[in-house]
C-alpha atoms as a PDB file:
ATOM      1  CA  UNK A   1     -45.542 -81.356 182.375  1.00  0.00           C
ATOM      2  CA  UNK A   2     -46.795 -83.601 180.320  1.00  0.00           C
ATOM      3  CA  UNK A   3     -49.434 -83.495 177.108  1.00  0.00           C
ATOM      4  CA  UNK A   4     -53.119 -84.414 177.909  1.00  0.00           C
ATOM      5  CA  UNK A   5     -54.340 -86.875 175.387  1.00  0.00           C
ATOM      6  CA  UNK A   6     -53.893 -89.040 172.912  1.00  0.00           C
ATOM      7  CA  UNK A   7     -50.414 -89.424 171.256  1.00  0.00           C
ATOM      8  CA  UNK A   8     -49.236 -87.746 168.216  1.00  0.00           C
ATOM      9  CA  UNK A   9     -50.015 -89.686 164.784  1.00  0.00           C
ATOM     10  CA  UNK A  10     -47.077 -87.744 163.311  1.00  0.00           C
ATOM     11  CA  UNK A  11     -44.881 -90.053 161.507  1.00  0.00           C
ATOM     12  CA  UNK A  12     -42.003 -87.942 159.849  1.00  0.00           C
ATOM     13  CA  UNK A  13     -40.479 -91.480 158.276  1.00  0.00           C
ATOM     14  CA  UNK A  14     -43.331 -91.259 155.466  1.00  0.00           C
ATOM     15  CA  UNK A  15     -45.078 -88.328 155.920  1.00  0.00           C
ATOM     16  CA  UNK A  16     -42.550 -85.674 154.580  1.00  0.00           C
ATOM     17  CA  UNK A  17     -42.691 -87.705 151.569  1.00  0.00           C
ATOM     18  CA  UNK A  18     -46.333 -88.704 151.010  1.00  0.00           C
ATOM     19  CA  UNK A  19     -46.860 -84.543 151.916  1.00  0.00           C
ATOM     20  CA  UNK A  20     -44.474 -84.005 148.930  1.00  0.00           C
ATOM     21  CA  UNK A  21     -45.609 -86.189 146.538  1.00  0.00           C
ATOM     22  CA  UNK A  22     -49.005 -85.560 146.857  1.00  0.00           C
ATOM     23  CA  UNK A  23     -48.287 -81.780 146.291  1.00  0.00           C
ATOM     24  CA  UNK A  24     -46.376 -82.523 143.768  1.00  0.00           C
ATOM     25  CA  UNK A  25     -49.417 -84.024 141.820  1.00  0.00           C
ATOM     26  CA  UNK A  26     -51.368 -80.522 142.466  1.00  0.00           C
ATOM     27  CA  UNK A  27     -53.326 -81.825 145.269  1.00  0.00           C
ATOM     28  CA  UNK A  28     -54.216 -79.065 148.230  1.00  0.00           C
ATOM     29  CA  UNK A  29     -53.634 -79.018 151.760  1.00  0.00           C
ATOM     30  CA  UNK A  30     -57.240 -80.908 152.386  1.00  0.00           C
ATOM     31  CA  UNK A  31     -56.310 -83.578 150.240  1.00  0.00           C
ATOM     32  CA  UNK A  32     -53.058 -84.354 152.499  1.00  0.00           C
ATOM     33  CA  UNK A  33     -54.905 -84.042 155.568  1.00  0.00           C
ATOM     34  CA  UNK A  34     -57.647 -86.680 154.202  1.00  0.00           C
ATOM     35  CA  UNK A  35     -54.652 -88.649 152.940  1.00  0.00           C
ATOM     36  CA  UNK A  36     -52.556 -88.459 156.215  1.00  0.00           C
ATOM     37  CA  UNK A  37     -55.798 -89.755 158.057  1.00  0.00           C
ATOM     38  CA  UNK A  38     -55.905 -86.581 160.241  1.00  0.00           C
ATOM     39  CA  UNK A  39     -57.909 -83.404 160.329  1.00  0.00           C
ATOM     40  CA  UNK A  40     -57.054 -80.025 158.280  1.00  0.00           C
ATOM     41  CA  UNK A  41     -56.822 -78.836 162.556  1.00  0.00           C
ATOM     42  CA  UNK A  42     -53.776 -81.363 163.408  1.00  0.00           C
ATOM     43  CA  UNK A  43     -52.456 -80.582 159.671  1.00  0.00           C
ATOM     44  CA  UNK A  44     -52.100 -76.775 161.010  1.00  0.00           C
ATOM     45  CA  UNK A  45     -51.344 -77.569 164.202  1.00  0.00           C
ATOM     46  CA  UNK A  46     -48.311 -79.953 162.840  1.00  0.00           C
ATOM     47  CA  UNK A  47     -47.136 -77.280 160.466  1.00  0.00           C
ATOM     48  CA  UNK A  48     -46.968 -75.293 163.690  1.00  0.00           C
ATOM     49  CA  UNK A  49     -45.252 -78.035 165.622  1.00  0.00           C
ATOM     50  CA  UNK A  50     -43.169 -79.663 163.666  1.00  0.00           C
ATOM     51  CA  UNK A  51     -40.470 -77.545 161.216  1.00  0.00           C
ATOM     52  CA  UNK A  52     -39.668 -80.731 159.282  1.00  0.00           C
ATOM     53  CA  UNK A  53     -43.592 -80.869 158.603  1.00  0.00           C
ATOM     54  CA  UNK A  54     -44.041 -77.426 157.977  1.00  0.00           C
ATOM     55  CA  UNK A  55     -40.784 -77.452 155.540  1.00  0.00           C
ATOM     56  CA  UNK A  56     -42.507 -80.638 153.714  1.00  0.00           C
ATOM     57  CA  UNK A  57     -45.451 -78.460 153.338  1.00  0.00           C
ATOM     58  CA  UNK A  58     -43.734 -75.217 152.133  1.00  0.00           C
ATOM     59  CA  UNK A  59     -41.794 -77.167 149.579  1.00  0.00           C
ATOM     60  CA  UNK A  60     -45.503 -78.789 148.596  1.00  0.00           C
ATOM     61  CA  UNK A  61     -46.906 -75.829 148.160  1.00  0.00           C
ATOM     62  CA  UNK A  62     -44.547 -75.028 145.350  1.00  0.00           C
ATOM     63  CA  UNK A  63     -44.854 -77.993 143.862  1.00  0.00           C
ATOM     64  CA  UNK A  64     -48.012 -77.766 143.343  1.00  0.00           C
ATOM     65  CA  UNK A  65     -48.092 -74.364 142.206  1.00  0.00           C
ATOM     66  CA  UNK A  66     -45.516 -75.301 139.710  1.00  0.00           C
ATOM     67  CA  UNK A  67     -48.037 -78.772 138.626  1.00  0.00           C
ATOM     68  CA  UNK A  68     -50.900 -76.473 138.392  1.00  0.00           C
ATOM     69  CA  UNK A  69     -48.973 -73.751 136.283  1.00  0.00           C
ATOM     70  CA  UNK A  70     -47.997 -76.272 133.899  1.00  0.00           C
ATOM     71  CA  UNK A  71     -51.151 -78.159 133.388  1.00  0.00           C
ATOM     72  CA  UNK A  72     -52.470 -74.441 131.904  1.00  0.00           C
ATOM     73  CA  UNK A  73     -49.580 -73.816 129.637  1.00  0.00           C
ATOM     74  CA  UNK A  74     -49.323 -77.649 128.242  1.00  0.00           C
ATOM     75  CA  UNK A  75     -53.492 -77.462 127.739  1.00  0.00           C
ATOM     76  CA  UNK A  76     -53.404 -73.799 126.013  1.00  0.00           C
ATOM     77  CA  UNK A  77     -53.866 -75.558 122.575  1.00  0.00           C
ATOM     78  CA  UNK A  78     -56.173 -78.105 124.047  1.00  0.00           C
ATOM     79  CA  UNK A  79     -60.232 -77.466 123.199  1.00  0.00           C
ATOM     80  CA  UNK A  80     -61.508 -79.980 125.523  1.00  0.00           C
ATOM     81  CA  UNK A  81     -59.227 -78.008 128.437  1.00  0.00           C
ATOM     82  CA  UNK A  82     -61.273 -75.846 130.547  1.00  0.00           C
ATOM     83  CA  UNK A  83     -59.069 -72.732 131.056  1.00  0.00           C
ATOM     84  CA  UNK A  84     -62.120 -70.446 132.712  1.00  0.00           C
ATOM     85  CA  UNK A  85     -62.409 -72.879 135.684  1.00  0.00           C
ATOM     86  CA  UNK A  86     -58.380 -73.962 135.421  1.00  0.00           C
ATOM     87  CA  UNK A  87     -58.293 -69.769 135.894  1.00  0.00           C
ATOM     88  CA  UNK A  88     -60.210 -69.590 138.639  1.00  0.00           C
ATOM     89  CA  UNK A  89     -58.864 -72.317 140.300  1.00  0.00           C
ATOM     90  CA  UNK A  90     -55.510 -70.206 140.258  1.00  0.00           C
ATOM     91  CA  UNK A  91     -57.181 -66.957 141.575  1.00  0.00           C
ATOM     92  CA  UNK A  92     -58.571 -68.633 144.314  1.00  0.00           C
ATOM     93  CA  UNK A  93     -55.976 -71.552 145.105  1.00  0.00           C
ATOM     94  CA  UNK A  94     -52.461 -69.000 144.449  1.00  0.00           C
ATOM     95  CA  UNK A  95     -53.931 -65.341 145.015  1.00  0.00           C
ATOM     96  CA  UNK A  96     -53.292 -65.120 141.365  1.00  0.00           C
ATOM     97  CA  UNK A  97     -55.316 -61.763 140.597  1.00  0.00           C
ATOM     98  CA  UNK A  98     -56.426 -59.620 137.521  1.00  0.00           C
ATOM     99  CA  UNK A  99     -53.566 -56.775 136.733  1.00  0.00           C
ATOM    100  CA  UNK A 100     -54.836 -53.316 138.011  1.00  0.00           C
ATOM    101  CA  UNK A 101     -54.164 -50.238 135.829  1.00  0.00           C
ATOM    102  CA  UNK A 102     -53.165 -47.109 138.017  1.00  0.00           C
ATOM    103  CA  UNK A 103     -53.376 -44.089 136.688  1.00  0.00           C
ATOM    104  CA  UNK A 104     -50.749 -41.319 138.694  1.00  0.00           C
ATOM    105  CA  UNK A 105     -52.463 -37.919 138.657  1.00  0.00           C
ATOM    106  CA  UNK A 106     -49.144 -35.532 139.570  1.00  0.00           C
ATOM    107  CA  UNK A 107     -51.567 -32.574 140.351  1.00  0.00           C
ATOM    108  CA  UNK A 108     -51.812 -34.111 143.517  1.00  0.00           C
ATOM    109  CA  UNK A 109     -48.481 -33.584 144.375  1.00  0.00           C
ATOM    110  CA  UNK A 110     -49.244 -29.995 145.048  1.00  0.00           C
ATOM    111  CA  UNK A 111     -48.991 -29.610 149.009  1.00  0.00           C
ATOM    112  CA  UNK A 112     -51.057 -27.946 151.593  1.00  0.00           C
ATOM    113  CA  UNK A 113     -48.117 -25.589 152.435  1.00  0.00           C
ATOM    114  CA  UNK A 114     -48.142 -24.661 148.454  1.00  0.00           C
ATOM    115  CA  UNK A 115     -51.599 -23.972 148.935  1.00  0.00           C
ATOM    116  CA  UNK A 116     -51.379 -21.619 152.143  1.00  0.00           C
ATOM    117  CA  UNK A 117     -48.204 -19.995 150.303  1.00  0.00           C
ATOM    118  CA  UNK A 118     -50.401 -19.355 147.560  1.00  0.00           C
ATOM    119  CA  UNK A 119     -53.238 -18.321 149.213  1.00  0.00           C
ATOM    120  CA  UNK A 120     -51.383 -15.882 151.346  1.00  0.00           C
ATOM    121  CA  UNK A 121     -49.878 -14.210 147.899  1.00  0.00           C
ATOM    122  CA  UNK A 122     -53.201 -13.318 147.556  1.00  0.00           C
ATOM    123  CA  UNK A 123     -53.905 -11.421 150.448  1.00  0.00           C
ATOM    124  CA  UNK A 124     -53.158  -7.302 150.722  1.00  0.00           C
ATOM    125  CA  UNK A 125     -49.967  -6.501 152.398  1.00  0.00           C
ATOM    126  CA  UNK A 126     -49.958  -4.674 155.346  1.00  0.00           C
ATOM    127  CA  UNK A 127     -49.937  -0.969 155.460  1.00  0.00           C
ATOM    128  CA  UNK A 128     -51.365  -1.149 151.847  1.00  0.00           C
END
């Protein structure tokens, strides 16, 4: 059966690459779409589609990750770098998240059965 409606825009013979090297320069999903000419909806629906596509955007992904990383370290020294909003744009961009501390209490291993065993040691023996 064939697809109701217009044709596909998809174009693997410079889209794999624009997807890339756009990435590669740190820019998002959105950006590509706008880029691309399509909507962020045929973007996902692509990546669902089409594994070339969805490869292109995998590898992007990293990419820019990896741009991103390195535009904090290079700019650590750098006053006029804004590393609060370069921070958050990693916490909300790459999951980055604050470290949790955990503290382990082991006085919770104690199990129910110790309990009951415990409990019962308590209680008179029959015949006593």
């Amino acid at each position: 059966m064939a697809k109701i409606g217009a044709p596909t825009k998809y174009d693997p013979s410079w889209m794999l690459a624009r997807v890339t090297d756009l990435m590669a320069d740190g820019a998002s999903k959105v950006e590509v779409a706008a880029s691309l000419g399509i909507r962020g909806e045929t973007l996902y629906q692509w990546i669902k589609e089409y594994p070339d596509f969805s490869d292109a955007i995998k590898k992007g992904e990293e990419l820019c990750a990896a741009w991103w990383e390195k535009n904090g370290r290079v700019n650590l020294q750098n006053e006029k770098f804004n590393a609060t909003l370069w921070y958050m744009n990693m916490k909300n961009r790459f999951r980055w998240a604050d470290r949790q501390e955990q503290k382990v209490d082991l006085a919770a291993n104690i199990t129910v059965s110790d309990k009951i065993e415990k409990a019962r040691s308590r209680l008179p023996k029959q015949g006593e």
